[in-house]
N, C-alpha and C. Protein backbone atom coordinates (compact mmCIF):
# COMPACT_ATOMS: atom_id res chain seq x y z
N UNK A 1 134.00 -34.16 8.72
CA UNK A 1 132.72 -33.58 8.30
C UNK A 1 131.65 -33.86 9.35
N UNK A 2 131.66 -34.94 9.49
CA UNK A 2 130.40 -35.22 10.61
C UNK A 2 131.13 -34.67 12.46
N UNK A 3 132.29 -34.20 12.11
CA UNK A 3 132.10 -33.56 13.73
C UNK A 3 131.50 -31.99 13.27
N UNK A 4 132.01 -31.56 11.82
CA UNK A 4 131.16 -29.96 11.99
C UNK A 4 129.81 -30.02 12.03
N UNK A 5 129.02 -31.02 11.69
CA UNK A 5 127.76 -31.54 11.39
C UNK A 5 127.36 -31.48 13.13
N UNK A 6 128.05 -32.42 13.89
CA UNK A 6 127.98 -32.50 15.60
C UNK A 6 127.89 -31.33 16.17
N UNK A 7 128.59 -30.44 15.20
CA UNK A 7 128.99 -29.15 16.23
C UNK A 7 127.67 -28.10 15.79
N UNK A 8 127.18 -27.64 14.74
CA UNK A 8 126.29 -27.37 14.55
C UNK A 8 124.76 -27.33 14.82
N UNK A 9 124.74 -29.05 14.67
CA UNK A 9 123.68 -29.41 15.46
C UNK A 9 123.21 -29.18 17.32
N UNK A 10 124.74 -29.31 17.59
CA UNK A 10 124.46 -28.69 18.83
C UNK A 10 123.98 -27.55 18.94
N UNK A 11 124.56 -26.53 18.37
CA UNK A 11 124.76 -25.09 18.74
C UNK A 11 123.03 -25.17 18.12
N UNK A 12 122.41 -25.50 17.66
CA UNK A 12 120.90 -25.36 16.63
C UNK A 12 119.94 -25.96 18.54
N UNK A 13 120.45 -27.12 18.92
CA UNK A 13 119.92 -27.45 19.71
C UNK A 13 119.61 -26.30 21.22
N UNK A 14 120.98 -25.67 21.15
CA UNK A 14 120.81 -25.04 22.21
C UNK A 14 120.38 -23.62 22.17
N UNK A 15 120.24 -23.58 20.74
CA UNK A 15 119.35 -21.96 20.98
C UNK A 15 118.36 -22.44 21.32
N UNK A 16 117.53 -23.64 20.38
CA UNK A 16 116.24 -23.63 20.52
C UNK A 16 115.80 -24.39 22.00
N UNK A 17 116.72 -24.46 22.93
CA UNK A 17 116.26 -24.45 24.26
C UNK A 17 116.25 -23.09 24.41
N UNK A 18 117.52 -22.29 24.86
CA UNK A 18 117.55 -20.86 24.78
C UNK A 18 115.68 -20.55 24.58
N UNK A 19 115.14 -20.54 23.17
CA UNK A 19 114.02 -20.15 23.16
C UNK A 19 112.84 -20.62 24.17
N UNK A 20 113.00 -22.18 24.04
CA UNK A 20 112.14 -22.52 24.81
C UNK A 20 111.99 -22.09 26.12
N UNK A 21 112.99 -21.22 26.86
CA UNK A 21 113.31 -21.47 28.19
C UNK A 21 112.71 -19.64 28.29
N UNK A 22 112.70 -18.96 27.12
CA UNK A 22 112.44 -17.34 27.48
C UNK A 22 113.34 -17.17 27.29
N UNK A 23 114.48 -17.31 27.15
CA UNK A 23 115.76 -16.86 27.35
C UNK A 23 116.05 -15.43 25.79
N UNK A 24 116.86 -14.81 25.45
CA UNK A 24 116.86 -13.62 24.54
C UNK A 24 118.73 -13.28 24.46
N UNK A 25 118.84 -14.06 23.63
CA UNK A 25 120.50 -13.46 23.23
C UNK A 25 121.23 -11.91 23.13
N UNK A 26 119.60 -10.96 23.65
CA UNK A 26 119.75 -9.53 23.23
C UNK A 26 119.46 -8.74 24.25
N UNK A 27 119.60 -8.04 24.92
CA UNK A 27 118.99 -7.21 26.12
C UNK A 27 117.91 -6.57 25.77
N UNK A 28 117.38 -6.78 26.84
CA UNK A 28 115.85 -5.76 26.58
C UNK A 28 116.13 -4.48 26.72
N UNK A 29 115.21 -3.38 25.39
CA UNK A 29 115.72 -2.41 25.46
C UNK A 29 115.29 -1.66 26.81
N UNK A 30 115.95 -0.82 27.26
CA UNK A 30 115.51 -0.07 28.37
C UNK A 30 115.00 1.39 28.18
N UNK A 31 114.06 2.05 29.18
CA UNK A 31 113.56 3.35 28.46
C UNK A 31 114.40 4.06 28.98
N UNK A 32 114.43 5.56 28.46
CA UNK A 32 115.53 6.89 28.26
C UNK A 32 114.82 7.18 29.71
N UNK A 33 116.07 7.41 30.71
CA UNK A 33 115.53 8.43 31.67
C UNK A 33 115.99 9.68 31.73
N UNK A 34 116.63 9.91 30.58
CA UNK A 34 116.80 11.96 30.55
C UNK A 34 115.51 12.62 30.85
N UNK A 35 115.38 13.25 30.92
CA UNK A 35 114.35 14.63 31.00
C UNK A 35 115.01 15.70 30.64
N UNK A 36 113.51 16.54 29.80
CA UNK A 36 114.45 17.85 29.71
C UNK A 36 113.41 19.09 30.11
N UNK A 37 113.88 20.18 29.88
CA UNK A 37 113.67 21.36 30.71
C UNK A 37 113.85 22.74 29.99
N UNK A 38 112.97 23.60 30.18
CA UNK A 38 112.90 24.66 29.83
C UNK A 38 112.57 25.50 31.10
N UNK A 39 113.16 26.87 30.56
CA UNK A 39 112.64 28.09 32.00
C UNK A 39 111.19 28.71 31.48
N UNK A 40 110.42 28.97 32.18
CA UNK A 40 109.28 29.22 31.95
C UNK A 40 108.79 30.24 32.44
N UNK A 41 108.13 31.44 31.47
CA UNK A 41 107.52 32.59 31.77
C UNK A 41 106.98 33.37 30.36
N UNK A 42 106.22 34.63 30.78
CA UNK A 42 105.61 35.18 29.23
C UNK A 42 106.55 34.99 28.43
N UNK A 43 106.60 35.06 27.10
CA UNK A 43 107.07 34.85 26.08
C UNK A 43 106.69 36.66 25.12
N UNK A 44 107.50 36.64 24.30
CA UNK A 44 106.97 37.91 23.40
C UNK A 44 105.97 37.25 22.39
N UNK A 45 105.26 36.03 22.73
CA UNK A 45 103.86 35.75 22.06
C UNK A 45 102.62 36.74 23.10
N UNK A 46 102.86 37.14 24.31
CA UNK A 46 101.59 36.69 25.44
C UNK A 46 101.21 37.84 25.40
N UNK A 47 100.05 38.14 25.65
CA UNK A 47 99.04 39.42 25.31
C UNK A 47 100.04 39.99 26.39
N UNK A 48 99.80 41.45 25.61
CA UNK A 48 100.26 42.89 26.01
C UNK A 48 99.08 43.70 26.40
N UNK A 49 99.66 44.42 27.67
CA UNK A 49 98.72 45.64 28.27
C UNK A 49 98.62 46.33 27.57
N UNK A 50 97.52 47.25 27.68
CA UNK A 50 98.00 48.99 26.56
C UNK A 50 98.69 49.57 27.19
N UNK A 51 99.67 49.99 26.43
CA UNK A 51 100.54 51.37 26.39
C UNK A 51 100.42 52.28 26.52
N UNK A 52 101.19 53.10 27.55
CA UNK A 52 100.88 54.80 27.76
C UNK A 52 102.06 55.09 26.92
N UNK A 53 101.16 56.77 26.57
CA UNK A 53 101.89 57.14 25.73
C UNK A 53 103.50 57.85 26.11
N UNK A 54 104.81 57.93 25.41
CA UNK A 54 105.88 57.70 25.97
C UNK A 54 106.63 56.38 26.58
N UNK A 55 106.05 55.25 26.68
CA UNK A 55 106.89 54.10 26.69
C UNK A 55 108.00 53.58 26.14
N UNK A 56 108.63 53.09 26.61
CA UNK A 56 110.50 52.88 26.16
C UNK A 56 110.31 51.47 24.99
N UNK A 57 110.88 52.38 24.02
CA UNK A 57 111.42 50.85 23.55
C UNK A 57 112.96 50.02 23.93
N UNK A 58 112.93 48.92 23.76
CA UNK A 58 113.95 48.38 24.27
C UNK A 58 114.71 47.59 23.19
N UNK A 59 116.05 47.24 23.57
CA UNK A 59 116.55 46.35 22.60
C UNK A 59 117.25 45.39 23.69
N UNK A 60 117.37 44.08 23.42
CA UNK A 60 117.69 42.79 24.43
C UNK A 60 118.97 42.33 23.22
N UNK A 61 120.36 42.21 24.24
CA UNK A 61 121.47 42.29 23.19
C UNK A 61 121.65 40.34 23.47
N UNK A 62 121.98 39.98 22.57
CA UNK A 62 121.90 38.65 23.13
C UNK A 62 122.75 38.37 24.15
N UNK A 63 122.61 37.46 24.91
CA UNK A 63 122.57 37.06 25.73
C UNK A 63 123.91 36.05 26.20
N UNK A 64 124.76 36.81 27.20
CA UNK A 64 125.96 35.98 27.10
C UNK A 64 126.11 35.23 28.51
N UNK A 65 127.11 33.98 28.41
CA UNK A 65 126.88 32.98 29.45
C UNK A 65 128.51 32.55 29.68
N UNK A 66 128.79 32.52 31.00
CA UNK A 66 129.93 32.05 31.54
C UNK A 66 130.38 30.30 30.64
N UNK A 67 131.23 30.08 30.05
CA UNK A 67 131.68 28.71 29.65
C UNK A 67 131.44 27.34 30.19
N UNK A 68 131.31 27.19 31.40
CA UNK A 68 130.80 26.09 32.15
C UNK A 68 129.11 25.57 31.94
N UNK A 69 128.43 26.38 31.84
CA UNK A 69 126.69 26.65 31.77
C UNK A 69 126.34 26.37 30.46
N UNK A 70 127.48 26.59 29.61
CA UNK A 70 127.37 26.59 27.69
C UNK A 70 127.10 25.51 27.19
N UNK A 71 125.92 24.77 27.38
CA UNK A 71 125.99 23.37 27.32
C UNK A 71 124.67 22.83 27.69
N UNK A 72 124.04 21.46 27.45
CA UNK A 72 122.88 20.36 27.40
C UNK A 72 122.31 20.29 28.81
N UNK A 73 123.92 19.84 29.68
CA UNK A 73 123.03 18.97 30.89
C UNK A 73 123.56 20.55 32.18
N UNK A 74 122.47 19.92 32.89
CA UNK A 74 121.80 21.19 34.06
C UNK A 74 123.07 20.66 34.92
N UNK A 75 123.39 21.89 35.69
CA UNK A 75 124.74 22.11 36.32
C UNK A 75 124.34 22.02 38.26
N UNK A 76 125.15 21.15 38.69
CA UNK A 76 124.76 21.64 40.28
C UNK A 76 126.05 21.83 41.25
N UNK A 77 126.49 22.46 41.78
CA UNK A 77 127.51 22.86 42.45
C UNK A 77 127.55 22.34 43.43
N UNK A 78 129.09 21.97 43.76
CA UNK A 78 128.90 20.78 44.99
C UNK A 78 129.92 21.44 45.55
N UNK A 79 129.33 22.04 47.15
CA UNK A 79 130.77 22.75 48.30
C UNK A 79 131.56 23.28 47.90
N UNK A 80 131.06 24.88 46.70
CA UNK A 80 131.45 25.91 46.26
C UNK A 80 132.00 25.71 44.74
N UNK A 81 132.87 24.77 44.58
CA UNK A 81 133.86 24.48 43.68
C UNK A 81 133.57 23.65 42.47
N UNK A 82 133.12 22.64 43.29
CA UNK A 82 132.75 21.42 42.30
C UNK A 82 131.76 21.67 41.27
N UNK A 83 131.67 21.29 40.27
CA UNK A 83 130.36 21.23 39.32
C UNK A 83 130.52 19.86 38.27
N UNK A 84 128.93 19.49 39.22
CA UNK A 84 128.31 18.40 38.68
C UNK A 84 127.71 18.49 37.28
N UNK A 85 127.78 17.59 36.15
CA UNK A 85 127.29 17.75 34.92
C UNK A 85 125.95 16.57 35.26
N UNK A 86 124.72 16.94 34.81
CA UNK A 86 123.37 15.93 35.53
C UNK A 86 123.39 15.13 33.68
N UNK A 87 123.88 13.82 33.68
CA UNK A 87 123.37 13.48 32.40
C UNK A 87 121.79 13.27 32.36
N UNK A 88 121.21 12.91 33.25
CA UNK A 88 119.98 12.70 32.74
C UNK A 88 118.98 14.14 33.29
N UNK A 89 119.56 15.01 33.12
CA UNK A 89 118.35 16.37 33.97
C UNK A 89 119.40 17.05 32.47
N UNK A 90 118.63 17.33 31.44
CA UNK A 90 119.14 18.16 30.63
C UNK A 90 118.31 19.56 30.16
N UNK A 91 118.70 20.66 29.69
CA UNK A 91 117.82 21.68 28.89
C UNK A 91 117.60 21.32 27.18
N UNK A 92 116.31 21.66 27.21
CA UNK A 92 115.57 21.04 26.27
C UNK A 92 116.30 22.10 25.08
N UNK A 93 116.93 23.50 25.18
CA UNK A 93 117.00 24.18 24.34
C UNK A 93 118.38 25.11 24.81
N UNK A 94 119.04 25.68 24.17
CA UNK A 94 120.49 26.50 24.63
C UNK A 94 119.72 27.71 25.85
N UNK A 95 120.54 27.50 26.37
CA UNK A 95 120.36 28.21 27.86
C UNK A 95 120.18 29.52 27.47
N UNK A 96 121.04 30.32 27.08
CA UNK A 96 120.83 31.33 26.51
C UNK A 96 119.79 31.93 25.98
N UNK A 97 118.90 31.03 24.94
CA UNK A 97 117.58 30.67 24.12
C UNK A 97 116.77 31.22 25.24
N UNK A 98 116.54 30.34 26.23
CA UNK A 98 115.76 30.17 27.27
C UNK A 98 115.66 31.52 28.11
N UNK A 99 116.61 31.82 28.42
CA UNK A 99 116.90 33.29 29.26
C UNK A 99 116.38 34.19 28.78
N UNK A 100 117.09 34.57 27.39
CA UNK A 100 116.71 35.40 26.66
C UNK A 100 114.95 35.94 26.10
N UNK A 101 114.45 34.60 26.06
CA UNK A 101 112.77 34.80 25.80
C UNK A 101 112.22 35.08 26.94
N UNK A 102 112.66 34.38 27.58
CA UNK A 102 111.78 34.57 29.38
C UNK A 102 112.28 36.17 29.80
N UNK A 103 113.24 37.05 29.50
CA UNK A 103 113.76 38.04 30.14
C UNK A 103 112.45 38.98 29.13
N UNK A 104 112.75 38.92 28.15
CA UNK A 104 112.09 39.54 27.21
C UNK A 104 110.43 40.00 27.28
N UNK A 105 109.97 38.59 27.49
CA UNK A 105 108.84 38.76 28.12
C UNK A 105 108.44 39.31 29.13
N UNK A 106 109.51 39.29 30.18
CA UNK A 106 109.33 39.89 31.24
C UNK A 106 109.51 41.35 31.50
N UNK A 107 110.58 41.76 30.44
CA UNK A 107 110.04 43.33 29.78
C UNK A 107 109.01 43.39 29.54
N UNK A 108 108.24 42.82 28.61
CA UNK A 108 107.32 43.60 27.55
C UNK A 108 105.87 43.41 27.90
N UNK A 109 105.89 43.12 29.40
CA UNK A 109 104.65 43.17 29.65
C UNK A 109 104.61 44.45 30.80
N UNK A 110 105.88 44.79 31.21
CA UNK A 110 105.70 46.15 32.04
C UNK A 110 105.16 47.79 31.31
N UNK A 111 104.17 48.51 32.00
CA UNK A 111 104.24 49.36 31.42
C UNK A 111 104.98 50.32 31.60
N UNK A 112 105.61 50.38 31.73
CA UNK A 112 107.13 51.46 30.90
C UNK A 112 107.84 50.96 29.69
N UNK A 113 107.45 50.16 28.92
CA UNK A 113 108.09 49.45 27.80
C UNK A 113 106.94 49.33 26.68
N UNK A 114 107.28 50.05 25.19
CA UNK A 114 106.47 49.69 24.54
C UNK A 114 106.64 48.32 23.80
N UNK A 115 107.85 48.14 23.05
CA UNK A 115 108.34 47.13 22.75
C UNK A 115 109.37 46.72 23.02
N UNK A 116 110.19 45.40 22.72
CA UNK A 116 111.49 44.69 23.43
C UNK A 116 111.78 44.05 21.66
N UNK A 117 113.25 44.50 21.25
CA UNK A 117 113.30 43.82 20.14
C UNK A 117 114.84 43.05 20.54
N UNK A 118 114.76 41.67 19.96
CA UNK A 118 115.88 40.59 20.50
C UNK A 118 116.72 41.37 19.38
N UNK A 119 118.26 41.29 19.25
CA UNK A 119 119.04 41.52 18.67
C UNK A 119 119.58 39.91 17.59
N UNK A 120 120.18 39.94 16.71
CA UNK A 120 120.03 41.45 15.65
C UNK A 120 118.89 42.52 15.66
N UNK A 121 118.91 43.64 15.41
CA UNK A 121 118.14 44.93 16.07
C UNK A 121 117.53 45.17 14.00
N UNK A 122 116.57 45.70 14.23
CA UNK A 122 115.52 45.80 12.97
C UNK A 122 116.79 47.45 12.29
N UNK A 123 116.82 47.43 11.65
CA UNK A 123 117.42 48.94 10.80
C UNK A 123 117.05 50.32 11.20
N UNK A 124 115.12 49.73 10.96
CA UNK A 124 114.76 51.27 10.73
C UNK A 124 113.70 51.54 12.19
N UNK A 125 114.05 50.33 12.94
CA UNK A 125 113.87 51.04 14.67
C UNK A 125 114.71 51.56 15.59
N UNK A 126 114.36 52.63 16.05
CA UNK A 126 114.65 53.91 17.22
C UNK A 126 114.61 53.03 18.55
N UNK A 127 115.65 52.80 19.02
CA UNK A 127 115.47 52.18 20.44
C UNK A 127 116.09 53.18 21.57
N UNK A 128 115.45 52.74 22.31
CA UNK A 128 115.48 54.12 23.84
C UNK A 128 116.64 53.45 24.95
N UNK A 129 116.98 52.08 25.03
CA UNK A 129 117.95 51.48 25.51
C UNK A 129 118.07 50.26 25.44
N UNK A 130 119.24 49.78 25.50
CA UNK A 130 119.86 48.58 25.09
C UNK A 130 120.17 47.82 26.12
N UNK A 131 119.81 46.86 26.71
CA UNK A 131 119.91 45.56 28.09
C UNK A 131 121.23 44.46 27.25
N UNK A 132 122.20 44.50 28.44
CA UNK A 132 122.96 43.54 28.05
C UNK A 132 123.07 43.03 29.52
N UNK A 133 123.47 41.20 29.42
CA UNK A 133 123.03 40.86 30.35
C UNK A 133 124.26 39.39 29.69
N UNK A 134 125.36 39.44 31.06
CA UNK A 134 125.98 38.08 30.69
C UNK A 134 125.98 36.76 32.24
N UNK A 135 125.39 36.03 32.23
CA UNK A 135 125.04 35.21 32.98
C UNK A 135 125.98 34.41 33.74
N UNK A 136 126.20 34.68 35.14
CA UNK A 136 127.53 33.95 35.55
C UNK A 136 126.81 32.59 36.82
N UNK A 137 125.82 32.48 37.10
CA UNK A 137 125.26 31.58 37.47
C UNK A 137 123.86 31.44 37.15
N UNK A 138 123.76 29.76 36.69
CA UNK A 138 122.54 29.53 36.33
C UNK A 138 122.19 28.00 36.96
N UNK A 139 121.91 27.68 37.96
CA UNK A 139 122.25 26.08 38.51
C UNK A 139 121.68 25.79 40.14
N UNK A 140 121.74 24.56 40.09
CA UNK A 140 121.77 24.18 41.75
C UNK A 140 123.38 24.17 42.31
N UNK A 141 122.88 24.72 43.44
CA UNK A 141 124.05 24.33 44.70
C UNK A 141 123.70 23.90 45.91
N UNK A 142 124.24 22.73 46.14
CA UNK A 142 124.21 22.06 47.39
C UNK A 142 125.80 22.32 48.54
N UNK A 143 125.15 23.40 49.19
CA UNK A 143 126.59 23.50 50.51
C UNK A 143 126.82 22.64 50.94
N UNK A 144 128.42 23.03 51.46
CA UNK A 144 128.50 22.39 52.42
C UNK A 144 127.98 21.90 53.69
N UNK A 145 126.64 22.79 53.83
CA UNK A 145 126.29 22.69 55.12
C UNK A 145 125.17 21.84 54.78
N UNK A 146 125.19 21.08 53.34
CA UNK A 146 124.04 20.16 53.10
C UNK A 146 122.80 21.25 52.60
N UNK A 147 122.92 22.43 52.94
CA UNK A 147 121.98 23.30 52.42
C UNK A 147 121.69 23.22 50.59
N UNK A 148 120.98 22.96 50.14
CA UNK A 148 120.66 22.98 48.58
C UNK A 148 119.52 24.25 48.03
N UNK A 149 120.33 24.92 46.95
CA UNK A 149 119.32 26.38 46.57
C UNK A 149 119.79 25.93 45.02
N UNK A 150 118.68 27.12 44.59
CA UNK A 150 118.70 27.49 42.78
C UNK A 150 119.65 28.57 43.25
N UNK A 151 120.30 28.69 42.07
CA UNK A 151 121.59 29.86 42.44
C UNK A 151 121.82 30.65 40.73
N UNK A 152 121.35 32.11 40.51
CA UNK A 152 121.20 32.46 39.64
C UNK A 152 121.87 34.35 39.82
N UNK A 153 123.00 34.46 39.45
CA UNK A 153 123.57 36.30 39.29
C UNK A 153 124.16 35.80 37.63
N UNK A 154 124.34 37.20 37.22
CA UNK A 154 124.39 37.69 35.96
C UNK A 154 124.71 39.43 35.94
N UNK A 155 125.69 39.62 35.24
CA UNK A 155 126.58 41.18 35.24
C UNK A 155 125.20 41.78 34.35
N UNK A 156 124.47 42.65 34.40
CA UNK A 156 123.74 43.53 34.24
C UNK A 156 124.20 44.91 33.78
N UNK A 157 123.93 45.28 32.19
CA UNK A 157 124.11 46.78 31.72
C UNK A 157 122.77 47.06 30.91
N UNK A 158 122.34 48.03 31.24
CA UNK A 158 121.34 48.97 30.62
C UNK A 158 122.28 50.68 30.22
N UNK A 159 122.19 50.58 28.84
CA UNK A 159 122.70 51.80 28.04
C UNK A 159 121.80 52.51 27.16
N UNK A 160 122.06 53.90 26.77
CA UNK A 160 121.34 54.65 26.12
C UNK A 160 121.53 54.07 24.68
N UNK A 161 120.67 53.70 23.58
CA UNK A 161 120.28 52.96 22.45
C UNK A 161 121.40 54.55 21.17
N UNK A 162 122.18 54.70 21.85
CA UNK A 162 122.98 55.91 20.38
C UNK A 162 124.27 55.82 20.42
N UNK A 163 125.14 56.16 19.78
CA UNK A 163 126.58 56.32 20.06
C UNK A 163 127.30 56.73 21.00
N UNK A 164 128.05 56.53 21.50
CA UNK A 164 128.41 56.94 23.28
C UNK A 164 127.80 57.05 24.25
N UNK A 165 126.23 56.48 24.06
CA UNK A 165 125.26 56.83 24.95
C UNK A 165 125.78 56.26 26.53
N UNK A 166 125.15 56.61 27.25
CA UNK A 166 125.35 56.79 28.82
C UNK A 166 124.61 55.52 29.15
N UNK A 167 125.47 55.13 30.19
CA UNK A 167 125.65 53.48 31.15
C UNK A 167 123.93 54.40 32.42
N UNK A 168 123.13 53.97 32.05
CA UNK A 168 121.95 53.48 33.28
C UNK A 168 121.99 53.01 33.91
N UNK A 169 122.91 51.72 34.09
CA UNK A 169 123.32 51.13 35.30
C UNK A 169 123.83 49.71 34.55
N UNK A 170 124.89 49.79 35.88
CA UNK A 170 125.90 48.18 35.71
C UNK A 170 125.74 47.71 36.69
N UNK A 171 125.61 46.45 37.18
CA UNK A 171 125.68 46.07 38.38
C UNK A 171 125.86 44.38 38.01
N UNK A 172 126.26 44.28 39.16
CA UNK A 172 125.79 42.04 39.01
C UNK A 172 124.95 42.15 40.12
N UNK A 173 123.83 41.33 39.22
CA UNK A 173 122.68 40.96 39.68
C UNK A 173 122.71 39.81 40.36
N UNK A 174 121.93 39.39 41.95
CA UNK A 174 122.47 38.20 42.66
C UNK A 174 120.35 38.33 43.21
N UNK A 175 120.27 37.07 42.46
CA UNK A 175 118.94 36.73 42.43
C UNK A 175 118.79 35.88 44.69
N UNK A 176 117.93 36.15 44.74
CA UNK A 176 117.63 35.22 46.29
C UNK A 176 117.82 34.12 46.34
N UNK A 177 118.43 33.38 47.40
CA UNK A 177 118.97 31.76 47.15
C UNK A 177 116.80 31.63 47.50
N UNK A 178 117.08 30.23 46.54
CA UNK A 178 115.51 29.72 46.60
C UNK A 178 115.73 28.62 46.99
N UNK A 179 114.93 27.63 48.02
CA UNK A 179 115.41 26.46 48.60
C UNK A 179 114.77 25.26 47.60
N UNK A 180 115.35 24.46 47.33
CA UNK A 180 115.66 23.17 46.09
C UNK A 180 115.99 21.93 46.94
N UNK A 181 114.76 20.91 46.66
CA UNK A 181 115.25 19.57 47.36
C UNK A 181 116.36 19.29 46.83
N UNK A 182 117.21 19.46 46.08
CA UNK A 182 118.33 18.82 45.26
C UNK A 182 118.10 17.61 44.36
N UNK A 183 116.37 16.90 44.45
CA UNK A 183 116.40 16.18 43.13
C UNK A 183 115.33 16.45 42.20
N UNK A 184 114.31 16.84 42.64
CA UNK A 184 113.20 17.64 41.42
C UNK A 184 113.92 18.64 40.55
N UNK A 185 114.59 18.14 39.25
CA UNK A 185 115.08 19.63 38.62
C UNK A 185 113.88 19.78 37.53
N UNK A 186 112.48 19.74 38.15
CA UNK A 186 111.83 20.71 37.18
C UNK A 186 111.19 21.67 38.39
N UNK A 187 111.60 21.33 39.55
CA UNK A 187 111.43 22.71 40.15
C UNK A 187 112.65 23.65 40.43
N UNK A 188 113.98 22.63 40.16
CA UNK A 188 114.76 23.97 39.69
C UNK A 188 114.98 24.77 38.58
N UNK A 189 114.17 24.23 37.68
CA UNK A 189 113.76 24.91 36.18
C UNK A 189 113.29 26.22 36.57
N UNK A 190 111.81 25.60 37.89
CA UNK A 190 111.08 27.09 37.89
C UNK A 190 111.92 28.02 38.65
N UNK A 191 112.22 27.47 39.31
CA UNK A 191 113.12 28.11 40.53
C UNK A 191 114.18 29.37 39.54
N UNK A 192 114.52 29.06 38.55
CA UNK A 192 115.58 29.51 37.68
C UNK A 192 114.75 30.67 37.24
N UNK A 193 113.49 29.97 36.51
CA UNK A 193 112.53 30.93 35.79
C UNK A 193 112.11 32.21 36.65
N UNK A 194 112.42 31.88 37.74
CA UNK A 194 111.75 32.95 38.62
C UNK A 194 112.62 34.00 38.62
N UNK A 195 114.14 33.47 38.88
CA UNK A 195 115.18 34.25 39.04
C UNK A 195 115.25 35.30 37.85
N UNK A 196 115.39 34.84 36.52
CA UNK A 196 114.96 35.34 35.62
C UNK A 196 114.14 36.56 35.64
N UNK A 197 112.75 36.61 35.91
CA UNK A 197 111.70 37.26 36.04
C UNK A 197 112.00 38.26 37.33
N UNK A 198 112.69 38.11 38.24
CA UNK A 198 113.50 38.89 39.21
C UNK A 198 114.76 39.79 38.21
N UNK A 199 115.23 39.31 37.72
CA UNK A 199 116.18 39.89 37.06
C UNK A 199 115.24 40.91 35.56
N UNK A 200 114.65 41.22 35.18
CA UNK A 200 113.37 41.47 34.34
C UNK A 200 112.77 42.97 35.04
N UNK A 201 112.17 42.73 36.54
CA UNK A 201 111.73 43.38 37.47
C UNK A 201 113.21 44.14 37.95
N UNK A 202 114.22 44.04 37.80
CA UNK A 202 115.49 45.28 38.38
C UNK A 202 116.03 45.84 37.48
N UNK A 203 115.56 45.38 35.98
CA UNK A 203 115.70 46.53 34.89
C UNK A 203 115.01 47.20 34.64
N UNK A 204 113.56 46.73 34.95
CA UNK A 204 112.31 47.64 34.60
C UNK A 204 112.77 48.88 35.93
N UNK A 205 112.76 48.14 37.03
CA UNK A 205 113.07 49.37 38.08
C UNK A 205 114.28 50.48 37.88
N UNK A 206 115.45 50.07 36.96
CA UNK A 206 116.10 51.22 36.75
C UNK A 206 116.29 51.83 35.50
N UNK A 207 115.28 51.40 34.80
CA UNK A 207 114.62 52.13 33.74
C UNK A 207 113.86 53.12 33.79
N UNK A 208 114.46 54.48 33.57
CA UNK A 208 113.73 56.11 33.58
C UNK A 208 112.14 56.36 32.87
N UNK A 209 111.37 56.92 33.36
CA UNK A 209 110.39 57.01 32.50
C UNK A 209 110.35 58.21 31.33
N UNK A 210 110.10 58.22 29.76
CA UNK A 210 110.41 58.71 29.11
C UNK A 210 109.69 59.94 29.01
């Protein structure tokens, strides 16, 4: 009995050095260094120009994304092949989400467009054409040659809004490499956002006037 008594007393003794000394049986917590990120541009909140009369309505089909990109943390390509997952550089919201509002906006402030409706599509609206848009790069890449860009194409269809209606144009869209220190990713956010808004501006351009 009196050695568990010994043994106790010790262990009592040596926390309360432990204390005395600063010492903490617990790690200090440490702060979160994620960050997160959104693409940024008008929104279908942001004041609208007036409308001439004959303006297109539009319909924005949601928005589809290559399997790799489908996901939290921001993607950077390493010497073509590789892809880096950034745990702490994440998107604040589904990529898709993000694209999709920023593209939208970027319709609906051109005038050739009266309105832009996101899909699911309203019943009893008449739409003049339908934007489908599936995203095959959305990310940094750092070459081999040490060179680092925002790197943003996406397969591009604009169709007539009726049954069998006629293809306006298909193409894959290959946004301008934009130069990216490779560690600020909230300027490859914008960098992205821009691409976006480039991609926005080559539908409005092969969009007919009504």
């Amino acid at each position: 009995m009196n050695t568990i008594y010994k043994h106790i007393g010790g262990v009592v003794m040596m926390l309360g050095a432990l204390a005395l000394a600063g010492c903490s049986l617990f790690p200090t917590p440490q702060p979160d260094p994620t960050r997160y990120y959104v693409l940024t541009g008008q929104g279908l909140d942001a004041e609208r120009p007036a409308k001439t009369e004959g303006a297109l309505v539009l319909g924005l089909k949601r928005i589809e994304i290559v399997p790799y990109l489908d996901g939290k943390d921001m993607v950077v390509r390493e010497g073509g092949n590789e892809i880096a997952y950034q745990n702490f550089s994440r998107w604040a919201e589904p990529l898709t989400t993000s694209i999709g509002r920023t593209l939208a906006g970027r319709l609906a402030v051109s005038e050739k467009v009266k309105r832009v409706y996101a899909q699911p599509f309203p019943f009893e609206v008449e739409r003049d054409y339908d934007v489908s848009v599936r995203v095959v790069r959305c990310e940094g890449e750092r070459k081999a040659s040490g060179e680092t860009t925002a790197s943003f194409s996406a397969l591009l269809e604009v169709t007539e809004s009726k049954p069998g209606g006629a293809v306006v144009v298909r193409k894959l869209f290959v946004a301008p490499a934009t130069e990216w220190n490779g560690k600020d990713f909230g300027k490859l956010a914008a960098a992205l956002s821009d691409a976006v808004g480039a991609l926005g501006q080559d539908v409005i351009g092969a969009l007919p006037v009504k």
